[in-house]
PDB file of N, CA and C in Angstrom:
ATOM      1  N   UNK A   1       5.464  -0.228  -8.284  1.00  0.00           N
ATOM      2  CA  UNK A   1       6.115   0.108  -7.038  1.00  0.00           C
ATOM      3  C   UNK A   1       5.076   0.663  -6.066  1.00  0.00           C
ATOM      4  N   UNK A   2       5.334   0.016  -5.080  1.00  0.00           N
ATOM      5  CA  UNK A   2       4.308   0.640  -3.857  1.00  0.00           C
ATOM      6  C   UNK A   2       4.609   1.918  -3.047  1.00  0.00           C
ATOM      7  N   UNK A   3       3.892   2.906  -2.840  1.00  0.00           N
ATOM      8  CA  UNK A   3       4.422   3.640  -1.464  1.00  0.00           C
ATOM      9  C   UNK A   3       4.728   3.127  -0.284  1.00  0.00           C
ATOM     10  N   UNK A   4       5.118   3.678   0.903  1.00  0.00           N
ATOM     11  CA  UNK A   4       4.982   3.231   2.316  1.00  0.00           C
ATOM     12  C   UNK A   4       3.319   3.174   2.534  1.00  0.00           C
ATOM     13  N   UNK A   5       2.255   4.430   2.599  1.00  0.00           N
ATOM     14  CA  UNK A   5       1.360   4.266   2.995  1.00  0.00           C
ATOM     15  C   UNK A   5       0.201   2.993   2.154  1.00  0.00           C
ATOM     16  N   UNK A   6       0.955   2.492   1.001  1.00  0.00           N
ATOM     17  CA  UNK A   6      -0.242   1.530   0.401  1.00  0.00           C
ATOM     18  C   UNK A   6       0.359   0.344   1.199  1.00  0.00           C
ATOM     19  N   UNK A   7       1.669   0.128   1.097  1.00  0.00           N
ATOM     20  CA  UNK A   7       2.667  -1.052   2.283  1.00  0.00           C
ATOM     21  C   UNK A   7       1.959  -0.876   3.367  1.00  0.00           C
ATOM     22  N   UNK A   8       1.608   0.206   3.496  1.00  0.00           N
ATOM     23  CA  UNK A   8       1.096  -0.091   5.331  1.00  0.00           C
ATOM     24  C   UNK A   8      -0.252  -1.186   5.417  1.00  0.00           C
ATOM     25  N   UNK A   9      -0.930  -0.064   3.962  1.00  0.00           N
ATOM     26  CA  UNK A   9      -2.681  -0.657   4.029  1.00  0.00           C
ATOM     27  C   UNK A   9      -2.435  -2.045   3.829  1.00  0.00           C
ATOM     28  N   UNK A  10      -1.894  -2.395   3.029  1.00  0.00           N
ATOM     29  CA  UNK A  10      -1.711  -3.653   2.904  1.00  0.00           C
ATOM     30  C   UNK A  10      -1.291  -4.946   3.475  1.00  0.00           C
ATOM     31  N   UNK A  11      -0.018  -4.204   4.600  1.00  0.00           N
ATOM     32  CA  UNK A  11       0.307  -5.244   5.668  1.00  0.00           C
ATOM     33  C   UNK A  11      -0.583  -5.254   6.495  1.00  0.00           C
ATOM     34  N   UNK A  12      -1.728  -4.440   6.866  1.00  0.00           N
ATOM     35  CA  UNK A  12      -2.706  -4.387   7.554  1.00  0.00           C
ATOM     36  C   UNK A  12      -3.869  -5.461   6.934  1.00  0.00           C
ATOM     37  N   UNK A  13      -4.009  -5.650   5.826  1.00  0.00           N
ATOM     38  CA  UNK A  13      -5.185  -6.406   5.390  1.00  0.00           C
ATOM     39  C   UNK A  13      -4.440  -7.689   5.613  1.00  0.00           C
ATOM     40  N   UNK A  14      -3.099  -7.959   5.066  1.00  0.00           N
ATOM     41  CA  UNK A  14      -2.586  -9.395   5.439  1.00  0.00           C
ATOM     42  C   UNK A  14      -2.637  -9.717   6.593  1.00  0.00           C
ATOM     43  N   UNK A  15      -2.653  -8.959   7.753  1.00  0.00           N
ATOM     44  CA  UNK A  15      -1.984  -9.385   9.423  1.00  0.00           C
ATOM     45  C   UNK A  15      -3.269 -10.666   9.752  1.00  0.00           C
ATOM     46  N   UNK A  16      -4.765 -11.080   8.939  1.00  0.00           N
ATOM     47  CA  UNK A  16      -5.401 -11.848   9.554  1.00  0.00           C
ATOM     48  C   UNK A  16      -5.593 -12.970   8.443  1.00  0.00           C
ATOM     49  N   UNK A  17      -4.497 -12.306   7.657  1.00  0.00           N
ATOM     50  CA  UNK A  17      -4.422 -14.297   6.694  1.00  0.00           C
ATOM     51  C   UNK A  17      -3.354 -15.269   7.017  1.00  0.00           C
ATOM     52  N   UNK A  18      -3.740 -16.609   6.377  1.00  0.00           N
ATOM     53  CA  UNK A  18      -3.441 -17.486   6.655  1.00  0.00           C
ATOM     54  C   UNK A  18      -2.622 -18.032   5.586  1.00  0.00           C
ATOM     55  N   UNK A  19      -0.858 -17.835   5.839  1.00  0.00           N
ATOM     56  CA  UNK A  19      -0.077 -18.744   4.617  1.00  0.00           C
ATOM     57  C   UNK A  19      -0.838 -19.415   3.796  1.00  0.00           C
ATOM     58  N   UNK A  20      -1.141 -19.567   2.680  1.00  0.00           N
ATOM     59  CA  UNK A  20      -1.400 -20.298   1.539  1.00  0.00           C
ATOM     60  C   UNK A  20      -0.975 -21.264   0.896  1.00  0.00           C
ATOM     61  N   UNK A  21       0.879 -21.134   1.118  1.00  0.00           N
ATOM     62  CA  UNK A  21       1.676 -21.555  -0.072  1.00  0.00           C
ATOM     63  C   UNK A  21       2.808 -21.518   1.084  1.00  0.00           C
ATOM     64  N   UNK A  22       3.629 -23.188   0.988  1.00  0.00           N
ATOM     65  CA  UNK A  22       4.492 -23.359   2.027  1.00  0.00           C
ATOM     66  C   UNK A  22       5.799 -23.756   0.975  1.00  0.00           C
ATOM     67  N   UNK A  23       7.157 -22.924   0.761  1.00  0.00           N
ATOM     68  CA  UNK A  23       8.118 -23.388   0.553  1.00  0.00           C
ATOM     69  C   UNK A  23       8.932 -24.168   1.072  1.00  0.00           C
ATOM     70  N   UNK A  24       9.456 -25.460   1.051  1.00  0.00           N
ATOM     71  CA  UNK A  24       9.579 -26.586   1.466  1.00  0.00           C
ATOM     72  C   UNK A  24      11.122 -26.668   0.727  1.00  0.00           C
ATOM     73  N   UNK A  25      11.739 -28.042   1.054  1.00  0.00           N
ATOM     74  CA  UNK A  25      12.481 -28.664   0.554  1.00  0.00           C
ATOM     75  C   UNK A  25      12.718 -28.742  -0.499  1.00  0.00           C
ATOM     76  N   UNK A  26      11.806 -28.978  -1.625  1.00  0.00           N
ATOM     77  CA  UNK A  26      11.808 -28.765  -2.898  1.00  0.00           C
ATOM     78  C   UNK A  26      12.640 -27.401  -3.426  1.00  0.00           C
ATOM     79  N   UNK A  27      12.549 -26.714  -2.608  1.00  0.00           N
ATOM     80  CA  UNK A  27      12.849 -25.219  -2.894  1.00  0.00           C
ATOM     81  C   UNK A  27      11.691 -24.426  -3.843  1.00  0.00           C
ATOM     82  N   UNK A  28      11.992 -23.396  -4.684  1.00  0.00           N
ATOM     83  CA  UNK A  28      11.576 -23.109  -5.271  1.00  0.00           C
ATOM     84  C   UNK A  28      11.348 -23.140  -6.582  1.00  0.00           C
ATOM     85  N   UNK A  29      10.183 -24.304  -6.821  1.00  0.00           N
ATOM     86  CA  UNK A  29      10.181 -25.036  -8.293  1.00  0.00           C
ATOM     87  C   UNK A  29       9.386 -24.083  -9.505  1.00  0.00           C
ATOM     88  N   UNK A  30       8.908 -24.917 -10.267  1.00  0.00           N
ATOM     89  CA  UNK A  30       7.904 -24.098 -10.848  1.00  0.00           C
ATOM     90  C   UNK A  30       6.656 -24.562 -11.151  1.00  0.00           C
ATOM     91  N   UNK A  31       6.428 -25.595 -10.272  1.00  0.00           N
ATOM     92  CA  UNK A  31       5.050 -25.396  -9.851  1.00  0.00           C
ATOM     93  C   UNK A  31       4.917 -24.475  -8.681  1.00  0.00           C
ATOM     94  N   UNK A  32       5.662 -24.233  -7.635  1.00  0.00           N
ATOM     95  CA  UNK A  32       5.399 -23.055  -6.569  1.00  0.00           C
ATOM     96  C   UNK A  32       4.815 -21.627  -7.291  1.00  0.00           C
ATOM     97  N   UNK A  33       5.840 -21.883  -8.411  1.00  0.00           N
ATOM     98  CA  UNK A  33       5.738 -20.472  -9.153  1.00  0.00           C
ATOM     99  C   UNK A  33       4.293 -20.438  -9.561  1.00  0.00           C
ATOM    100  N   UNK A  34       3.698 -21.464  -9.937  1.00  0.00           N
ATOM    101  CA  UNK A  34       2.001 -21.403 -10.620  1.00  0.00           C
ATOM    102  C   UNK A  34       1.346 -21.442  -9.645  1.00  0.00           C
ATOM    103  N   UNK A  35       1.772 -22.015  -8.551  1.00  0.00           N
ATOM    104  CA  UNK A  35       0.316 -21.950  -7.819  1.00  0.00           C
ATOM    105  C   UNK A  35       0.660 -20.161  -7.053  1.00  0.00           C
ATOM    106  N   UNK A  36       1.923 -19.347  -6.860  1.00  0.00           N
ATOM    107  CA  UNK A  36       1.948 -18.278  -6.817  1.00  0.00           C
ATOM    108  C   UNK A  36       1.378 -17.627  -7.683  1.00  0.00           C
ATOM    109  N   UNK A  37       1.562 -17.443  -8.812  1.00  0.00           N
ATOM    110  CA  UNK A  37       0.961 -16.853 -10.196  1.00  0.00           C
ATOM    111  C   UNK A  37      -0.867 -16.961  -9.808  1.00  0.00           C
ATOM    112  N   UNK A  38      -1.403 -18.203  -9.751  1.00  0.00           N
ATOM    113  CA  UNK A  38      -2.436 -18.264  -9.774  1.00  0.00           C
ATOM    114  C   UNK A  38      -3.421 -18.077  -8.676  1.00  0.00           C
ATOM    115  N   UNK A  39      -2.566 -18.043  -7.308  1.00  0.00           N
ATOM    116  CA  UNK A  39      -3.165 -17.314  -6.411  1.00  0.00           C
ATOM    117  C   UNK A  39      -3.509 -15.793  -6.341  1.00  0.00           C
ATOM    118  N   UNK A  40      -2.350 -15.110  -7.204  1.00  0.00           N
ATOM    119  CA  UNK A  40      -2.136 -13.531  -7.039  1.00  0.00           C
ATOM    120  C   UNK A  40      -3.462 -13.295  -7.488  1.00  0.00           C
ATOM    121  N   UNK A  41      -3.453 -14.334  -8.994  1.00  0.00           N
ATOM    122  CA  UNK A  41      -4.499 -13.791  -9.958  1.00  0.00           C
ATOM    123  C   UNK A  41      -5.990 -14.308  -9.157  1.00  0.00           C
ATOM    124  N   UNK A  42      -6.086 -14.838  -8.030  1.00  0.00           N
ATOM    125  CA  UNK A  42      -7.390 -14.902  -7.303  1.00  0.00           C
ATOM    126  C   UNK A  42      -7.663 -14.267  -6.372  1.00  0.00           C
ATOM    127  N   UNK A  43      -6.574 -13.780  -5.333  1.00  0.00           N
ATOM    128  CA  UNK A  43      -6.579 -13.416  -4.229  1.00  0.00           C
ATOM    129  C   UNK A  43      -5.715 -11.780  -4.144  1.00  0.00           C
ATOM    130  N   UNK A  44      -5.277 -11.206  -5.152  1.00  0.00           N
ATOM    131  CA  UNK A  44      -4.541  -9.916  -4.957  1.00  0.00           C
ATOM    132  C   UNK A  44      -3.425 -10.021  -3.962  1.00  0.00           C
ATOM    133  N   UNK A  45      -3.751 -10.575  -3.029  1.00  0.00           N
ATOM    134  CA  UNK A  45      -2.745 -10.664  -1.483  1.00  0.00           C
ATOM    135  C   UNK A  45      -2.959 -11.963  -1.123  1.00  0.00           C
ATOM    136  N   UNK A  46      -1.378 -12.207  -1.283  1.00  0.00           N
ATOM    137  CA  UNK A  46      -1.070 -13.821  -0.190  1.00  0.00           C
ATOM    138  C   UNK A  46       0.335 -13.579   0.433  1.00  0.00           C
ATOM    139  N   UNK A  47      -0.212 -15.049   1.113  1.00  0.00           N
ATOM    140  CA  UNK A  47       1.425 -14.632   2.009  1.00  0.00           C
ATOM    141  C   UNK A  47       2.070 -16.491   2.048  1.00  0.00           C
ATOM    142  N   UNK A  48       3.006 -15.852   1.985  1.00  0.00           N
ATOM    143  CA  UNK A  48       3.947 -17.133   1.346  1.00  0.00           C
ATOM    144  C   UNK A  48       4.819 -17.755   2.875  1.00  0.00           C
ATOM    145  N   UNK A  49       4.821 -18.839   3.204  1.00  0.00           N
ATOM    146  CA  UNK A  49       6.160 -19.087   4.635  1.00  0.00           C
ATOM    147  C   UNK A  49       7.009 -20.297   3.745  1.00  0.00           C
ATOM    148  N   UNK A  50       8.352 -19.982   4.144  1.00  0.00           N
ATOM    149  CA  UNK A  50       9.479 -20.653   4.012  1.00  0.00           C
ATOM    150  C   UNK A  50      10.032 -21.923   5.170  1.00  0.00           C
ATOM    151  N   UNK A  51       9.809 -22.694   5.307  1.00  0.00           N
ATOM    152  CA  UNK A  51       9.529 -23.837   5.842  1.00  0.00           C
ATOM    153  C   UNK A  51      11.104 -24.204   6.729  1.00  0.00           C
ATOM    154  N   UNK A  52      11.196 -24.494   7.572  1.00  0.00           N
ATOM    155  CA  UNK A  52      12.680 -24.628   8.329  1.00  0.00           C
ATOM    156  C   UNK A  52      13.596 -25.815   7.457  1.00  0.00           C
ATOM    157  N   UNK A  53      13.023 -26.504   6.752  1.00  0.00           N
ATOM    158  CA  UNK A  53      13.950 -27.537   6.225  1.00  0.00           C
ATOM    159  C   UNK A  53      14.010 -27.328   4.423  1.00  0.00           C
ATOM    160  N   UNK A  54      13.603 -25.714   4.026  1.00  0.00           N
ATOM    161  CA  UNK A  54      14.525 -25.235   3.044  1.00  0.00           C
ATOM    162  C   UNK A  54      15.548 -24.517   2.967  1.00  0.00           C
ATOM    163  N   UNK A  55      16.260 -24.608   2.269  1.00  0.00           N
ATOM    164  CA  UNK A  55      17.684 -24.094   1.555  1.00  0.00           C
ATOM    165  C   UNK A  55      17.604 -22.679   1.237  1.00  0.00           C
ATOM    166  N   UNK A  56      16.784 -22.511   0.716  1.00  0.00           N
ATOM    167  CA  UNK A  56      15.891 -21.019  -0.412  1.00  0.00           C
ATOM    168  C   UNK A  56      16.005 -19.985   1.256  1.00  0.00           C
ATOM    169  N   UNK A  57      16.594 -18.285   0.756  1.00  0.00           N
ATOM    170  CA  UNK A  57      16.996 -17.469   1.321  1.00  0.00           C
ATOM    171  C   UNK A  57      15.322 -16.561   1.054  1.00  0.00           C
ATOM    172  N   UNK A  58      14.604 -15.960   1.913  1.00  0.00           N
ATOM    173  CA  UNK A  58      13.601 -15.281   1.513  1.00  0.00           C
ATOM    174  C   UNK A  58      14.150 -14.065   0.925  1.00  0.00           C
ATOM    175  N   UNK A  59      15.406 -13.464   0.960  1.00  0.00           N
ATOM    176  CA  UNK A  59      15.482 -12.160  -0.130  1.00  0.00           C
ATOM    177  C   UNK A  59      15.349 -12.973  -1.399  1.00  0.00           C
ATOM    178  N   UNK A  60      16.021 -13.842  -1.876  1.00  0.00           N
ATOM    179  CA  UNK A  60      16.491 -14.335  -3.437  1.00  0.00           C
ATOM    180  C   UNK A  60      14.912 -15.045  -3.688  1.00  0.00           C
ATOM    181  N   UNK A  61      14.325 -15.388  -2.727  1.00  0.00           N
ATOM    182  CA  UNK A  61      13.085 -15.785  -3.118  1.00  0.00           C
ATOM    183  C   UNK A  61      11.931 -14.791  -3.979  1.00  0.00           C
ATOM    184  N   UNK A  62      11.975 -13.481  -2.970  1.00  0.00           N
ATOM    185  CA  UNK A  62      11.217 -12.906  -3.007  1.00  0.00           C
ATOM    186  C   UNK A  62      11.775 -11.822  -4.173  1.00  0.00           C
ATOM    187  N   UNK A  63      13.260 -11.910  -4.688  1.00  0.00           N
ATOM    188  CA  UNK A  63      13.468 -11.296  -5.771  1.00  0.00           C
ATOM    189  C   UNK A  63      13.319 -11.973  -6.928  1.00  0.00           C
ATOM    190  N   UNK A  64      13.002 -13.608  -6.839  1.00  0.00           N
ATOM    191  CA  UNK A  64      13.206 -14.034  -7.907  1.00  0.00           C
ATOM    192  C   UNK A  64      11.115 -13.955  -8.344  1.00  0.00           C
ATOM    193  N   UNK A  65      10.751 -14.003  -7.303  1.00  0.00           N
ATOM    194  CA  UNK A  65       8.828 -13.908  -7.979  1.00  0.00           C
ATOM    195  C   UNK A  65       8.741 -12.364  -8.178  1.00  0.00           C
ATOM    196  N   UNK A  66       9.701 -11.679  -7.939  1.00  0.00           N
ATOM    197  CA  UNK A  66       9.113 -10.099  -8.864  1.00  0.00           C
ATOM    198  C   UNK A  66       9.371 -10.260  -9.765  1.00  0.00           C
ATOM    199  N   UNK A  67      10.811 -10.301 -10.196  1.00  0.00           N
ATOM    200  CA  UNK A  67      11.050 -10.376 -11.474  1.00  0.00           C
ATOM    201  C   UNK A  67      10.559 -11.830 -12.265  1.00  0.00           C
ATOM    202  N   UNK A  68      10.155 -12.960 -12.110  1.00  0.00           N
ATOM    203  CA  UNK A  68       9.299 -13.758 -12.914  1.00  0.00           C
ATOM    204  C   UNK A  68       7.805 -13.737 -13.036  1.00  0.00           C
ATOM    205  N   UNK A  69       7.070 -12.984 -11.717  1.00  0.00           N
ATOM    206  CA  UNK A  69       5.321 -13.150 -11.639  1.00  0.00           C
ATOM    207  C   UNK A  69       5.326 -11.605 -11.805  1.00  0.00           C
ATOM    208  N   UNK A  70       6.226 -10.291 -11.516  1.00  0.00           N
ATOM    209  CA  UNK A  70       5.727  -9.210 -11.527  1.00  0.00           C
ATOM    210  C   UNK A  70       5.209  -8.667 -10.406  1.00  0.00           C
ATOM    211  N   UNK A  71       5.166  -9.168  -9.206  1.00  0.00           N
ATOM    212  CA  UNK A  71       4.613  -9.076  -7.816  1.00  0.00           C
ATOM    213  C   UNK A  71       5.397  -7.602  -7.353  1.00  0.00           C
ATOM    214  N   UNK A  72       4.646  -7.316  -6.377  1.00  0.00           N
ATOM    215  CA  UNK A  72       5.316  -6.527  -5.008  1.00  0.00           C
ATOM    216  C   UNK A  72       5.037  -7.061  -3.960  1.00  0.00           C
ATOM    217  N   UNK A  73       6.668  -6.877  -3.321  1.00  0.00           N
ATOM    218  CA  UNK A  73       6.741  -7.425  -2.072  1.00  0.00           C
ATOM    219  C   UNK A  73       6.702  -6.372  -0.899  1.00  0.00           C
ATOM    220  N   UNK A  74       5.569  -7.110  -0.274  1.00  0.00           N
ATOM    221  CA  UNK A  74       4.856  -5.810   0.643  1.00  0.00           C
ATOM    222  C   UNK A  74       5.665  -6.155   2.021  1.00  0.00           C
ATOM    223  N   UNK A  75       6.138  -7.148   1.989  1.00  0.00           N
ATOM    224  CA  UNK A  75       6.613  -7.482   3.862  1.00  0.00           C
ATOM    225  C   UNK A  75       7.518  -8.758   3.673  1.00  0.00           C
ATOM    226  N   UNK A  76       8.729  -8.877   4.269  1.00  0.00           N
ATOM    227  CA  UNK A  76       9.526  -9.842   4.224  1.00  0.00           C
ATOM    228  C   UNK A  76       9.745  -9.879   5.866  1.00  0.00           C
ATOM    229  N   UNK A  77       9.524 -10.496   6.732  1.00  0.00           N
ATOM    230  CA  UNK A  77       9.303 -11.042   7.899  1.00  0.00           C
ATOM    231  C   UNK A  77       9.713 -12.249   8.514  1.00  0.00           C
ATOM    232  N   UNK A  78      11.445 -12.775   8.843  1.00  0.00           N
ATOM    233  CA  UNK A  78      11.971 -14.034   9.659  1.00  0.00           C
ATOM    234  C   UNK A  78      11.439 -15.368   8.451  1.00  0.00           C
ATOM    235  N   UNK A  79      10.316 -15.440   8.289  1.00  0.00           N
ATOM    236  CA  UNK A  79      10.440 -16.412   7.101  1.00  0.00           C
ATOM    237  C   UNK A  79       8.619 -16.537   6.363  1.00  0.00           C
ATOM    238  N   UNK A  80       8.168 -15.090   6.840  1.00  0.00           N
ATOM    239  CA  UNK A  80       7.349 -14.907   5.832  1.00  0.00           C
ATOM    240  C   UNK A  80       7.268 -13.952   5.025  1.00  0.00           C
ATOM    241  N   UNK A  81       6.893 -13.932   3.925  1.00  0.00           N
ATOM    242  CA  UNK A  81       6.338 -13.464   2.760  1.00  0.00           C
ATOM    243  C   UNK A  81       5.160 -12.834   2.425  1.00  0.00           C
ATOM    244  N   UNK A  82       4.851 -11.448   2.117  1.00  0.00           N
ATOM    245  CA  UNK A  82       3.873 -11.162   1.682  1.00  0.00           C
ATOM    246  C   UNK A  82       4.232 -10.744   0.332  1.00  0.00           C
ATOM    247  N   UNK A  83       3.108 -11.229  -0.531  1.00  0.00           N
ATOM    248  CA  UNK A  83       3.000 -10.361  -2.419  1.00  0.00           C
ATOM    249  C   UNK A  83       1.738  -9.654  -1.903  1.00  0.00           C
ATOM    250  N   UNK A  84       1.938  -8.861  -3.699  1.00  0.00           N
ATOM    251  CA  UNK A  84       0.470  -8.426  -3.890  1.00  0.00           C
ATOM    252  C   UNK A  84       0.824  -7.920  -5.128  1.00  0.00           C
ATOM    253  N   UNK A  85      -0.393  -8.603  -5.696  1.00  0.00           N
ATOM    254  CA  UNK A  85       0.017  -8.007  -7.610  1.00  0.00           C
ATOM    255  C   UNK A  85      -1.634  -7.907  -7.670  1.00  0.00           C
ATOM    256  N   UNK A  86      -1.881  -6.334  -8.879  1.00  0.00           N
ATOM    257  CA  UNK A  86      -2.956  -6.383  -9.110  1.00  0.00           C
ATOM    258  C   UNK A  86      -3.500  -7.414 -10.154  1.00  0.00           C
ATOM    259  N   UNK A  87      -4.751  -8.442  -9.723  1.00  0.00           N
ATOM    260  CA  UNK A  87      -5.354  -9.650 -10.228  1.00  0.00           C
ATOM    261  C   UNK A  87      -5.357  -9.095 -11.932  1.00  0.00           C
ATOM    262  N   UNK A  88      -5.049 -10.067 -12.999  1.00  0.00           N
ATOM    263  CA  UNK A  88      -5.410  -9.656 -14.395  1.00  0.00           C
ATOM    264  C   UNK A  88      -6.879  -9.776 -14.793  1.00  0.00           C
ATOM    265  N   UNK A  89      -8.090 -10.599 -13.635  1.00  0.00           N
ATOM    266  CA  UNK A  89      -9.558 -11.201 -13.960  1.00  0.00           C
ATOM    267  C   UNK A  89     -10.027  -9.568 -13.133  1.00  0.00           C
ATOM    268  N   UNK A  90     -10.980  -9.076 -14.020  1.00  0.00           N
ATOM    269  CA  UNK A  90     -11.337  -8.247 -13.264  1.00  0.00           C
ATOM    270  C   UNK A  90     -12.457  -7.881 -12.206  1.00  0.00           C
ATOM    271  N   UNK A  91     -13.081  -9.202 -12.145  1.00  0.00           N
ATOM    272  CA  UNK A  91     -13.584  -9.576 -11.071  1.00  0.00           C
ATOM    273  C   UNK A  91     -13.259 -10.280  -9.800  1.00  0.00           C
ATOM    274  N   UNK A  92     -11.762  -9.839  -9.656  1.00  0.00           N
ATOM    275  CA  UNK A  92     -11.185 -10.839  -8.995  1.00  0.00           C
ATOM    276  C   UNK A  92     -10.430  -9.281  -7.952  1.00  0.00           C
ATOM    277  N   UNK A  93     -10.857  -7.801  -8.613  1.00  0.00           N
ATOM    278  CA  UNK A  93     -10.072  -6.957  -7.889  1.00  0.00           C
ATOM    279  C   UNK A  93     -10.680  -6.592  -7.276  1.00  0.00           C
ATOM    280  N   UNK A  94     -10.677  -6.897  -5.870  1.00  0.00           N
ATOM    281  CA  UNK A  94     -10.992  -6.301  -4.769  1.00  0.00           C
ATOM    282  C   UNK A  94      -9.825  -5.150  -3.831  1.00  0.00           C
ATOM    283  N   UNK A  95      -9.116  -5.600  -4.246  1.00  0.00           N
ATOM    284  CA  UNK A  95      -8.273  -5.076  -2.995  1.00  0.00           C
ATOM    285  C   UNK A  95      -7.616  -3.549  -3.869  1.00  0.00           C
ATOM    286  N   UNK A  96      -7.059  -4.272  -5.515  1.00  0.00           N
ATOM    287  CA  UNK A  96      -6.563  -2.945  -6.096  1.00  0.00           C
ATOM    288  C   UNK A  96      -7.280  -1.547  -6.126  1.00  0.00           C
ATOM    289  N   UNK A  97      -8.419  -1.472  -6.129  1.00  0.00           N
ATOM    290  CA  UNK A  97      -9.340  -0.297  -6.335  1.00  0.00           C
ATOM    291  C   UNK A  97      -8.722   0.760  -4.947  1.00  0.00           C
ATOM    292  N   UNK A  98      -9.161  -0.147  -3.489  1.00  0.00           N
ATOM    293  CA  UNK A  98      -8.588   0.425  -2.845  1.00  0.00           C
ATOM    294  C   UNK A  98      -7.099   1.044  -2.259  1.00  0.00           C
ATOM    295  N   UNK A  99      -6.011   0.224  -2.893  1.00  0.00           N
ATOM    296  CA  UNK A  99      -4.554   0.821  -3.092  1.00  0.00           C
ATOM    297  C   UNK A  99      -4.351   1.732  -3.696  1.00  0.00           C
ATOM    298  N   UNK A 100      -5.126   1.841  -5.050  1.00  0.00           N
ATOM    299  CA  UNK A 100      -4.908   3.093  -5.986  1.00  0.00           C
ATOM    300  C   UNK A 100      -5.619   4.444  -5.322  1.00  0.00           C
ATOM    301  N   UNK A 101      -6.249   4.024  -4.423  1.00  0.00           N
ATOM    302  CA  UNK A 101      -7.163   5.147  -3.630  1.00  0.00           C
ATOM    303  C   UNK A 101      -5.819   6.039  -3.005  1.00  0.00           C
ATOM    304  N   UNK A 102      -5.485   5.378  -2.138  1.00  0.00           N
ATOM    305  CA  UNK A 102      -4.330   5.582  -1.483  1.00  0.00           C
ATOM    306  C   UNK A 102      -3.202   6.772  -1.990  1.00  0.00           C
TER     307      UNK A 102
END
């Protein structure tokens, strides 16, 4: 679980990325789910957009990748998405060191 002030740091590091991962028509399969999974585990922070010609609700979305990837959802925003799960490679944590600072 995040605080507000690590939510903040964090919507702050997302505000200059670039969607990654576009939910589409397909809805939410499970390959979305791996290439979510396997981004977290590269990137600590991504941000996910929900595409105008899906079905998929971003609350039920974004409740269904906590409870299957373990994520926190740092920002739910009109039809984007931010996660952030700390990476399991530990050369891959950049960002956690500084949240736990927090």
């Amino acid at each position: 679980m995040l605080t507000s002030k690590q939510r903040a740091f964090l919507k702050s590091e997302a505000h200059s990325l670039k969607p990654i991962i576009q939910i589409g028509k397909n809805g939410l399969n499970n390959e979305i789910k791996t290439s979510v999974r396997n981004a977290l585990d590269a990137r600590e922070l991504i941000k996910i957009t929900l595409l105008q010609n899906t079905d998929e609700d971003i609350n039920d979305v974004a409740e269904t990748l906590e409870e299957e990837i373990g994520c926190d959802t740092v920002l739910k925003i009109g039809r984007v998405l931010i996660l952030y799960k700390v990476s399991a490679k530990k050369e891959n944590r950049k960002l956690s060191p500084k949240v736990k600072a927090i």
